[in-house]
Each structure stands twice: as C-alpha cells, then as structure tokens.
Protein backbone atom coordinates (compact mmCIF):
# COMPACT_ATOMS: atom_id res chain seq x y z
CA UNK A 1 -25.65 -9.26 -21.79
CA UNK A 2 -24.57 -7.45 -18.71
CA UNK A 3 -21.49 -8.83 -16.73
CA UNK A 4 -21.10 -8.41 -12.89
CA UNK A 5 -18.46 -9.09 -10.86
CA UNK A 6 -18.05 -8.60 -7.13
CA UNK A 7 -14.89 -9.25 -4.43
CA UNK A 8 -14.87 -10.04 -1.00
CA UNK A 9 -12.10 -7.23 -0.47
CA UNK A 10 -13.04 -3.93 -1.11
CA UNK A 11 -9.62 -2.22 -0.38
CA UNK A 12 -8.78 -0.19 -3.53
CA UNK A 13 -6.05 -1.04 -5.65
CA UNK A 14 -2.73 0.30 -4.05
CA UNK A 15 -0.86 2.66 -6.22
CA UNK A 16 -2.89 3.17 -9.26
CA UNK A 17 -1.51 6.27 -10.64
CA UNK A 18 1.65 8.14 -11.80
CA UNK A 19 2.36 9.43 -15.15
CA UNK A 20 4.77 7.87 -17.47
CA UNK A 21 4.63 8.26 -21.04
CA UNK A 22 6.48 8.57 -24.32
CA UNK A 23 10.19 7.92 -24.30
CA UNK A 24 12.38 9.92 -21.79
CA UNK A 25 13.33 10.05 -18.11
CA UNK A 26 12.44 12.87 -15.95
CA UNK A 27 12.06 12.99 -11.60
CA UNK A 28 9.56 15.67 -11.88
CA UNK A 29 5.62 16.49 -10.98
CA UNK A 30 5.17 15.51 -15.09
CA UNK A 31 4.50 12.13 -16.45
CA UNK A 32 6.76 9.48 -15.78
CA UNK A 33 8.00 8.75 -19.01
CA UNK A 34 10.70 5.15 -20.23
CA UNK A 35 11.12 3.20 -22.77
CA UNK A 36 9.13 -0.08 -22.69
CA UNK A 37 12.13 -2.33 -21.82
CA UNK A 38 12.28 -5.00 -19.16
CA UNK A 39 13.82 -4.34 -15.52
CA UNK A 40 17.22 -6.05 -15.35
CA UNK A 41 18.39 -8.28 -12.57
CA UNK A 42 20.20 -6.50 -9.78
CA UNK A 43 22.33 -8.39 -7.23
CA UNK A 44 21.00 -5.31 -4.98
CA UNK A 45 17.53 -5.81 -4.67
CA UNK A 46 17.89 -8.83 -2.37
CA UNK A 47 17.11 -7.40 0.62
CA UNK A 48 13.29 -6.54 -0.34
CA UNK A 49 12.70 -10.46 -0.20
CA UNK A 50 11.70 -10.38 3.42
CA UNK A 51 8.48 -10.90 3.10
CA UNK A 52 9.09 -14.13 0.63
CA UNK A 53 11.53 -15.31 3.84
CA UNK A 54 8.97 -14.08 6.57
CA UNK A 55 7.01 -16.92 4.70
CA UNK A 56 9.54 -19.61 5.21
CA UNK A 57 10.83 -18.30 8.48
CA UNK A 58 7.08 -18.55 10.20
CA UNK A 59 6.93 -22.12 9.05
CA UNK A 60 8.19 -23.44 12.28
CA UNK A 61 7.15 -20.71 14.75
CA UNK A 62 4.24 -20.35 16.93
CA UNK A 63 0.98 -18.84 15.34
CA UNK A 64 1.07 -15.17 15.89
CA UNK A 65 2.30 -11.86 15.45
CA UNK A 66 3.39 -8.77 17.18
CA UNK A 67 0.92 -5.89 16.09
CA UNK A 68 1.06 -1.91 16.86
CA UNK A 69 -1.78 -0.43 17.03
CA UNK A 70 -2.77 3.57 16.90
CA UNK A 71 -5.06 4.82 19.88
CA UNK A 72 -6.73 7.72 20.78
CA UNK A 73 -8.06 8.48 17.96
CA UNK A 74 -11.59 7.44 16.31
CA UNK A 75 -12.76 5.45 17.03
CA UNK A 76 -12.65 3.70 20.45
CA UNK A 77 -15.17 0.95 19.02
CA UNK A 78 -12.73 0.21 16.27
CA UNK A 79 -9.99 -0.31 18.84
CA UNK A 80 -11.74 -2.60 21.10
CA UNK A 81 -12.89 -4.45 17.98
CA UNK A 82 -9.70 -5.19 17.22
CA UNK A 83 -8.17 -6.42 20.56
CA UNK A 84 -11.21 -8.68 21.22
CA UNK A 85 -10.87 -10.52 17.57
CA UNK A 86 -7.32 -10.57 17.16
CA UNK A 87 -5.17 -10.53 20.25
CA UNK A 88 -3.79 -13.86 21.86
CA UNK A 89 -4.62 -12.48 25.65
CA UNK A 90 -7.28 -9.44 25.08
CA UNK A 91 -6.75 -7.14 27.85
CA UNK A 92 -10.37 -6.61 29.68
CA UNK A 93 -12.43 -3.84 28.38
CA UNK A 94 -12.23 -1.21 30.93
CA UNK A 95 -8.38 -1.09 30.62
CA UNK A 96 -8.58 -0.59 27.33
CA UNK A 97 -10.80 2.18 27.08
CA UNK A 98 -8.56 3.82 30.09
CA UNK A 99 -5.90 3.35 27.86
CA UNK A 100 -7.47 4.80 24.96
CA UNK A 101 -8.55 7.98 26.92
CA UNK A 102 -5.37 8.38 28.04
CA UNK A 103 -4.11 8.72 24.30
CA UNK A 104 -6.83 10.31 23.40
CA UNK A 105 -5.96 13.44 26.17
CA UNK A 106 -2.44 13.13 24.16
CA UNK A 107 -4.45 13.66 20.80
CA UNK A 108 -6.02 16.78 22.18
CA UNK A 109 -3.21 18.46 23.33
CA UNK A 110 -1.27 17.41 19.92
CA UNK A 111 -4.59 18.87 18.02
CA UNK A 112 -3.51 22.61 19.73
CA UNK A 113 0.31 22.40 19.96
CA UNK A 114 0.80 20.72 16.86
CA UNK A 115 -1.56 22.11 14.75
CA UNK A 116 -1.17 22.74 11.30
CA UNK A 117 2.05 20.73 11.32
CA UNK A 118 1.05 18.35 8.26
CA UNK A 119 0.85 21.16 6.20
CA UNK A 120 3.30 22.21 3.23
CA UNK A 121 5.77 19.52 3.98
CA UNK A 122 8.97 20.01 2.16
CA UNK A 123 9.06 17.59 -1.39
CA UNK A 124 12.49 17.89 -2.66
CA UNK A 125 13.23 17.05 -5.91
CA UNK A 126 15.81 14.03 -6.99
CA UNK A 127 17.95 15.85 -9.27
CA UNK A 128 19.03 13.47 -12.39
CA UNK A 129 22.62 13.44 -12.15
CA UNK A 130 25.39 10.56 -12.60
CA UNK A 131 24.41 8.72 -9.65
CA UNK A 132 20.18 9.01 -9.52
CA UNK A 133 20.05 8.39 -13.15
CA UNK A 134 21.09 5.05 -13.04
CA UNK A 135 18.59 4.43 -10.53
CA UNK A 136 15.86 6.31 -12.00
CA UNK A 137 15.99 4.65 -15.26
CA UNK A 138 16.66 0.79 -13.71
CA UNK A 139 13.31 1.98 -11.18
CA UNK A 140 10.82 3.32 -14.59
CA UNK A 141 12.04 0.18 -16.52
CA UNK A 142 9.84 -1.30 -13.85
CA UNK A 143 6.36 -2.80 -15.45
CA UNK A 144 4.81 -1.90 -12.38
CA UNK A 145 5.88 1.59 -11.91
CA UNK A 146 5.06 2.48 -16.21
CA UNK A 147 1.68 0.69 -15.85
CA UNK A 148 0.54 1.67 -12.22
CA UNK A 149 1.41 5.07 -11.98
CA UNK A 150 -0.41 6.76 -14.89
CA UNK A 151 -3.59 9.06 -13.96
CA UNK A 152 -2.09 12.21 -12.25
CA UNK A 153 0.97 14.48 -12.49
CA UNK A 154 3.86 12.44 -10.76
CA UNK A 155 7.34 12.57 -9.77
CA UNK A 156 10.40 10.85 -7.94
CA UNK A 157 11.00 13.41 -4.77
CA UNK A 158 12.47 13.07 -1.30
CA UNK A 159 9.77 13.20 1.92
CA UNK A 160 10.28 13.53 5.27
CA UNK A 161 8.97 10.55 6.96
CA UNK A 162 7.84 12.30 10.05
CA UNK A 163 5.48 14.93 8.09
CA UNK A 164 4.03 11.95 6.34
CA UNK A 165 0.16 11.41 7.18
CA UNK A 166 -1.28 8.09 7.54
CA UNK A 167 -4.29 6.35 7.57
CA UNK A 168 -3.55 2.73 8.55
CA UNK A 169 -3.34 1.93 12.02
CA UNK A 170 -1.87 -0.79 12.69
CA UNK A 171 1.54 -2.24 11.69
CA UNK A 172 2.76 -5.91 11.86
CA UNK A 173 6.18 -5.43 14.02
CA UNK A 174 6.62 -9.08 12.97
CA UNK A 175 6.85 -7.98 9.13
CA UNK A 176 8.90 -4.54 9.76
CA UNK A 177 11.68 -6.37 11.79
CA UNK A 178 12.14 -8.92 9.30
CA UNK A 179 12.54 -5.98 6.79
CA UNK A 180 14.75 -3.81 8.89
CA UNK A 181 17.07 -6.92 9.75
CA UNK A 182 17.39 -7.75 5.68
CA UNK A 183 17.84 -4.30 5.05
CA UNK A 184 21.10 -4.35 7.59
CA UNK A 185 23.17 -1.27 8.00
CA UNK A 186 21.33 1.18 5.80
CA UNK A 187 23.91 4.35 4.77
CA UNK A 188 24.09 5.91 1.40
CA UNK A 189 21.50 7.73 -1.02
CA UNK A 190 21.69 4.65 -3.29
CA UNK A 191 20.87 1.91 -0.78
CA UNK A 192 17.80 4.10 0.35
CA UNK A 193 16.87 4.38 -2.72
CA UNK A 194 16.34 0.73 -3.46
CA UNK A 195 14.42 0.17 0.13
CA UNK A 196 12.00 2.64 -0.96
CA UNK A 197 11.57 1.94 -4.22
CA UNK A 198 14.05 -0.44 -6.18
CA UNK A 199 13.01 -4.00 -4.78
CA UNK A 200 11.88 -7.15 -6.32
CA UNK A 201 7.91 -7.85 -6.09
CA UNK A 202 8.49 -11.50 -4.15
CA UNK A 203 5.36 -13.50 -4.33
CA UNK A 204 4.14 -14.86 -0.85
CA UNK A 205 2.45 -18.78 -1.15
CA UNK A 206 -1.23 -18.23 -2.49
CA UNK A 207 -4.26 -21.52 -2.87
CA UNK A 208 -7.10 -20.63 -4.31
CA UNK A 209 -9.92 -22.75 -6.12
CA UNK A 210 -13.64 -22.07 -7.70
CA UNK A 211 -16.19 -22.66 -5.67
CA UNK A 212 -20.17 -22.42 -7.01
CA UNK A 213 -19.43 -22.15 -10.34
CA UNK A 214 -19.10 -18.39 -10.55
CA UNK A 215 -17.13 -17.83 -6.82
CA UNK A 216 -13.52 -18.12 -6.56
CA UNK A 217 -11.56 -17.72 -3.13
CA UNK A 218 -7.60 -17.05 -2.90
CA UNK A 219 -6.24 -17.35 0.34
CA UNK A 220 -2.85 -16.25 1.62
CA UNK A 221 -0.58 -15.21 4.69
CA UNK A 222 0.02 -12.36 3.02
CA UNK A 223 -1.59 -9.16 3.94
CA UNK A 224 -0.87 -7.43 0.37
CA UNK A 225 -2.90 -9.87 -1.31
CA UNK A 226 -6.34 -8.34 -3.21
CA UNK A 227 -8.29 -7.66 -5.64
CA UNK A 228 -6.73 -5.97 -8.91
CA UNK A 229 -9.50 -5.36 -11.12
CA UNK A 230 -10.93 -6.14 -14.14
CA UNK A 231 -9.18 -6.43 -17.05
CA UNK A 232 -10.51 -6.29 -21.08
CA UNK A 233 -8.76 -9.19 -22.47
CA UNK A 234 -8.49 -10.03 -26.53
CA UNK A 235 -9.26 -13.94 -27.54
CA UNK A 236 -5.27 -13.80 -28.69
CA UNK A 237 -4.70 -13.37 -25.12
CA UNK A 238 -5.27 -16.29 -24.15
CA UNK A 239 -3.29 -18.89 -24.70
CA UNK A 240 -2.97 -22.53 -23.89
CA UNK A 241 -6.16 -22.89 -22.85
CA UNK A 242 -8.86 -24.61 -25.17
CA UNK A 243 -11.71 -22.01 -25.47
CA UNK A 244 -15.60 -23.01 -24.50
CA UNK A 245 -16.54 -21.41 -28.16
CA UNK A 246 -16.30 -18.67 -30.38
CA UNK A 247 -14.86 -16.32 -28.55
CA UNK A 248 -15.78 -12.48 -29.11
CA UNK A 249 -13.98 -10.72 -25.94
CA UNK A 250 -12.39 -12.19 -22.61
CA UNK A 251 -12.86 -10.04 -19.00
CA UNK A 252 -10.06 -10.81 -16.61
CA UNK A 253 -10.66 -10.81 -13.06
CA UNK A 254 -7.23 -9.91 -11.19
CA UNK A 255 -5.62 -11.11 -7.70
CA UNK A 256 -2.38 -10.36 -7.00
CA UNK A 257 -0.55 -8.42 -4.36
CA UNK A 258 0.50 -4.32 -4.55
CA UNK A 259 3.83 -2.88 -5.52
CA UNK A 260 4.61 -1.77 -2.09
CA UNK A 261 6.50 1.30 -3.59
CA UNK A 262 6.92 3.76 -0.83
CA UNK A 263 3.79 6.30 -2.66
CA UNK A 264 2.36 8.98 -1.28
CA UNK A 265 -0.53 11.37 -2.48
CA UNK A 266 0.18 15.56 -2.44
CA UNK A 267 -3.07 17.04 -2.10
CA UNK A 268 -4.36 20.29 -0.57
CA UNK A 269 -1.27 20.91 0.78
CA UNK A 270 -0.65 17.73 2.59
CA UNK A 271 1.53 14.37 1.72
CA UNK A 272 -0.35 11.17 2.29
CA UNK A 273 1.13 7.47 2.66
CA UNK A 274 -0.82 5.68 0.52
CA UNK A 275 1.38 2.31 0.13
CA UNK A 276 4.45 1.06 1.75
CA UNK A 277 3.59 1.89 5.39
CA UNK A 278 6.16 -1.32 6.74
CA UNK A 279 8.87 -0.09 4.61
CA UNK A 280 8.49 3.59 5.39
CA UNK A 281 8.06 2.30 9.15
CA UNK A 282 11.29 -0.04 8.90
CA UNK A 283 13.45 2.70 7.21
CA UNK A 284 12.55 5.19 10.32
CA UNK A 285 13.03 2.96 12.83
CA UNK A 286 16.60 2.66 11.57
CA UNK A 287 17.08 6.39 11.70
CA UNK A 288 16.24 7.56 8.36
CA UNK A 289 14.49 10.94 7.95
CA UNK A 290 13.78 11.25 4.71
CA UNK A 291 13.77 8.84 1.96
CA UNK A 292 12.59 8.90 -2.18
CA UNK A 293 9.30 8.64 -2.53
CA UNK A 294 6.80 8.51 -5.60
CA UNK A 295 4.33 11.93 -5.36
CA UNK A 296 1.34 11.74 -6.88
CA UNK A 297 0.19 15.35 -7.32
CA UNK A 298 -3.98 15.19 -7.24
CA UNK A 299 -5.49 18.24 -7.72
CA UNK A 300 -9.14 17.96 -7.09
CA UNK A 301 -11.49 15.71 -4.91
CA UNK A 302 -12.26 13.60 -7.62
CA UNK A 303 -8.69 12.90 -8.64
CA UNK A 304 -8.19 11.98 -5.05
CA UNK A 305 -11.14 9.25 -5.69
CA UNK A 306 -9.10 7.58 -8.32
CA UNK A 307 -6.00 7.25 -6.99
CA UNK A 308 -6.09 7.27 -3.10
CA UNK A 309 -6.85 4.26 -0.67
CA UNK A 310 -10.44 3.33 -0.05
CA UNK A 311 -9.33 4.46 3.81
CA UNK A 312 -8.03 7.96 2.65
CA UNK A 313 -11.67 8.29 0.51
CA UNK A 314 -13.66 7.53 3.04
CA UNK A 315 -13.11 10.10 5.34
CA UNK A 316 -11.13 13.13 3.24
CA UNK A 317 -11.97 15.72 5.23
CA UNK A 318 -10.02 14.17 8.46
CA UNK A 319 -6.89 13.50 6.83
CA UNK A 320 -6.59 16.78 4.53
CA UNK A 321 -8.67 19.26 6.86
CA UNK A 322 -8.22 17.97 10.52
CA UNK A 323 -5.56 20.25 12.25
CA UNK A 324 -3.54 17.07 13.86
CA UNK A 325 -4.19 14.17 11.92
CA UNK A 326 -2.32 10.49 12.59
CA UNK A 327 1.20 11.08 11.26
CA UNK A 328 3.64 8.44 10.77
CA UNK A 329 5.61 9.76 13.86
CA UNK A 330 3.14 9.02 15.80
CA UNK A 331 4.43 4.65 15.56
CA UNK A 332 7.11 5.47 17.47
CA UNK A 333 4.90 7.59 20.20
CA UNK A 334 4.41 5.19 23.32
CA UNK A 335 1.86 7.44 24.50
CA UNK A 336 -0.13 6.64 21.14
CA UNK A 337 0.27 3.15 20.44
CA UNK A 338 -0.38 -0.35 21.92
CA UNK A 339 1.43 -3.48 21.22
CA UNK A 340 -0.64 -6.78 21.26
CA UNK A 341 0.25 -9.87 20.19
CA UNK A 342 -2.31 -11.45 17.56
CA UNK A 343 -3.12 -14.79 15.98
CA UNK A 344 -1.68 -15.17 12.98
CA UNK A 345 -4.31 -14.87 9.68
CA UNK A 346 -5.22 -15.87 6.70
CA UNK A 347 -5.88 -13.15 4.06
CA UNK A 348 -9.01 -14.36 1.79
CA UNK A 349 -9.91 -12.45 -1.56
CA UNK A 350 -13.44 -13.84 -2.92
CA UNK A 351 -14.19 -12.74 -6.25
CA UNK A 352 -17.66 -13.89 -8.23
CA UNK A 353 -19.21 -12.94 -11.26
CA UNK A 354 -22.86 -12.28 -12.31
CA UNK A 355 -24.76 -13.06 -16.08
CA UNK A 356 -27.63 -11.56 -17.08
CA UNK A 357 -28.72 -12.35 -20.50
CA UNK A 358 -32.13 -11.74 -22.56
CA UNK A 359 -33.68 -9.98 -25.07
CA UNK A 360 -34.70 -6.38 -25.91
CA UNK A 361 -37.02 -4.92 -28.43
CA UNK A 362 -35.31 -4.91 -31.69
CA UNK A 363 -35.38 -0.72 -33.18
C-alpha cells in the first residue's frame, strides 16, 4: 500500500530547524540543548497576543487591510497581480508600472552604491549571564523551539535588523500596528527579548470540515495558518477515538500555524529572515536596531533546502549572490514601497490523501 497526501499550500514549514539536544543550555552556533520540561506561565508574554485581539478587534470593522508592498524589483507582473486581485481601489495599470519603474531606477542605483552591503553582517553572541539565562532557559523550555529547531548548527545571537535580507514582500500594516501598539514603550534587553522570541503561540479562530471523503479544507483569517506535515503516529496515540480496525500504524496530517520566532538563516555569508517578518518589522518601526534572533547556520545548498522558506529555495542565487538584494530596510523606503488598501481574506489550507492498494508477485 502506498499513501499519498497532497495540500493546497505549498509554503514550507516555517522554522524547521535548530539544534537542541541532551541536557544543558548554551546561546551558541551548537545544538540547542534543555531539559524536556514544560514552558511556565509568564505574566510578560502578554503582549504577543495581538494577533488573537486583531481577531476580535476586526469583528466590527470594515473588511480590509492596509498592505505594503515592495516594488521595483522582479517582477513587475507579480506586482500588478497583486494590486488588481487584492486592492479595494486598484490604481490603473499604467500608473503602476510608472511607479514601479520609478523604484526600479532606485533598485539600480542601490545595486552599485550599495553593493555588497548584505554581506558579513555582524551576529553577536548573547552571552549567558544572570540576566539572559533566565530568559534563555524559560525560551528552550519552549516545545516549539526543542522540537522545531533541530537540523543545523544553531544559536541565540543579536542581528541588526537593517542588514537582514528578505524575501516576502508584502507586510500587513494592519497586523504590525496592532503588534507595535501591544508591545507599548519597548526599552530594555529583556523586553526585546520576549518580542522577538519569548511570546505565547495565540491561536487565531480556525473551521474546517472533510469534504470528498479524502479532502479536508481549514479556513482562517489568519495568514500563519498551513500545512505542518506528516506525522508517523503509534495506535497508543490515539486516544478517545474508537478505531475503524486493527490498527498497525496511524499517519497524521498537520495544520496549524508557525512559531513566528524572529529566525533567520546564515548562509554564504548572508543573514536571511526566514519567519517573523511583522515582528521584526514592528520592533524597527519603534526604533530598535538590533534585536535576539535564532541563527540557523546552513552550510551547504542542500541544508539550505531543508530548512529555508519555499520563497528563499526557489530562487537562491538572488538572495545569497545578487549584489543588492531586498533588505528589510528597504519597508521603511518610500521610494520602494506602495501602500494599498486590500480586502480582507480568508486563508484556506486543503489537504487530501491518496490509497493505492494491490498485489505484487510474492518472492
């Protein structure tokens, strides 16, 4: 018997790998290593929750969102895409292409003056002392951090946000204001600390039904929610549930939503976001520079296939190689960004499964 299974979103699974192993702390490009205890409660962490009361907030308000967008660079189709399906009042098509030239003479210019400038960014190390070691340990006690962050050499280090390159380009200004006005005055190493990385994991409202006996569709507000693999499940796993017969294994199919954990990927010399682009985005809007980030060291091409962003995979050679690449300064760059507002979506995650059973010739 052969099992299949499919999903209608084919984003890659957020952060998927840091080390941590065995039974002490470190902050360094090693394995992450705790003790398998569970995260306590902190009074702290209730800022995080905007997204849980960006839920309950919308309830009331008017279908749509403000959205930034990234121009000028590949690829002008993409762009116009974009404003034709999603904004409330598209602008017509021949001021948006002036617009995106316009950027796009910006990019050039960056491409010569500013070349090389993702390169060797400075990763600082969080030194474990009396006042990070509470946080480290209360952050790896985490089930999410010991069971997402296991494939490469990984550490806790401070980034600069402005070296930072990224490869999603757009950001919902809707989403990062309601995280930059729960996150209030931010001052202190500890209370950057837990906007980057010490927050609860709220859960935004989710439906979702079977459909065609082997199709299942989840449906949320929430952009984070996706597909989180497949998962090799015992029959003692299960539980409550009356089984359909003697069962010899179980396959989980997962949806769920990220860890948003500010993570980015060192390779070939250059740090990529790969998750938490609206916190990293709220944090520097408030005037932080840099903030504590998880590294994930990947040392080879194929490394980089595991653990990176289906975006990041798809076109390595632009975001590692290209001499100017979209940085995460380049949000807050009027000359490279347009503001739209856009009708308000529904994420969908489809997920179906495929049987094929019969016989071979017996040896």
């Amino acid at each position: 018997m052969v099992n299949k299974a499919t999903t209608g979103n084919d984003r890659k699974k957020g952060p998927s790998t840091n080390e941590q192993k065995g039974q002490s702390m470190i902050a360094a490009p090693e394995t992450l290593e705790v003790e398998p205890q569970s995260r306590p409660e902190t009074p702290d962490a209730q800022w995080p929750r905007a997204r849980e009361l960006k839920q309950i907030e919308r309830a009331g308000q008017d279908e749509t969102d403000d959205y930034l967008y990234l121009i000028g660079r590949p690829t002008l189709k993409q762009f116009l895409r974009f404003a034709k399906g999603h904004a409330v009042n598209p602008p017509d098509r021949g001021t948006l292409i002036e617009e995106w030239q316009a950027a796009n003479q910006v990019v050039q210019k960056l491409k010569k003056d500013e070349a090389g400038i993702a390169d060797d960014p400075p990763i600082t190390r969080m030194e474990v002392n009396a006042k990070t070691e509470p946080l480290l340990t209360e952050f790896l006690k985490d089930p999410l951090v010991r069971n997402g962050f296991n494939t490469v050499p990984t550490e806790v280090a401070y980034v600069e946000l402005d070296r930072l390159v990224v490869y999603q380009h757009h950001i919902d200004l809707t989403y990062a204001q309601q995280l930059v006005r729960a996150l209030g005055e931010t001052s202190g190493e500890e209370r950057i600390f837990r906007a980057a990385l010490l927050h609860d994991h709220p859960r935004a409202p989710v439906k979702w039904s079977r459909v065609r006996g082997n199709r299942f569709v989840f449906m949320s507000p929430s952009n984070d929610l996706r597909f989180l693999g497949a998962m090799k499940l015992k029959p003692g796993n299960i539980r409550d549930y009356p089984p359909p017969g003697n069962l010899m294994g179980v396959i989980g199919l997962a949806v769920g939503f990220g860890s948003n954990f500010l993570n980015a990927i060192y390779a070939e010399k250059r740090l990529i976001l790969n998750n938490g682009s609206h916190r990293a985005y709220a944090l520097r809007q408030m005037g932080v520079t840099h903030v504590p980030c998880i590294v994930q060291h990947v040392s080879s091409r194929e490394k980089l296939d595991v653990v990176a962003a289906s975006a990041i995979t798809d076109r390595p050679e632009y975001y590692l190689n290209h001499p100017r690449p979209s940085m995460l300064k380049d949000y807050f760059d009027p000359r490279l960004h347009k503001v739209m507002p856009v009708h308000r979506r529904m994420r969908q995650v489809t997920v179906k499964f495929e049987v094929d059973d019969g016989y071979l010739p017996a040896f």
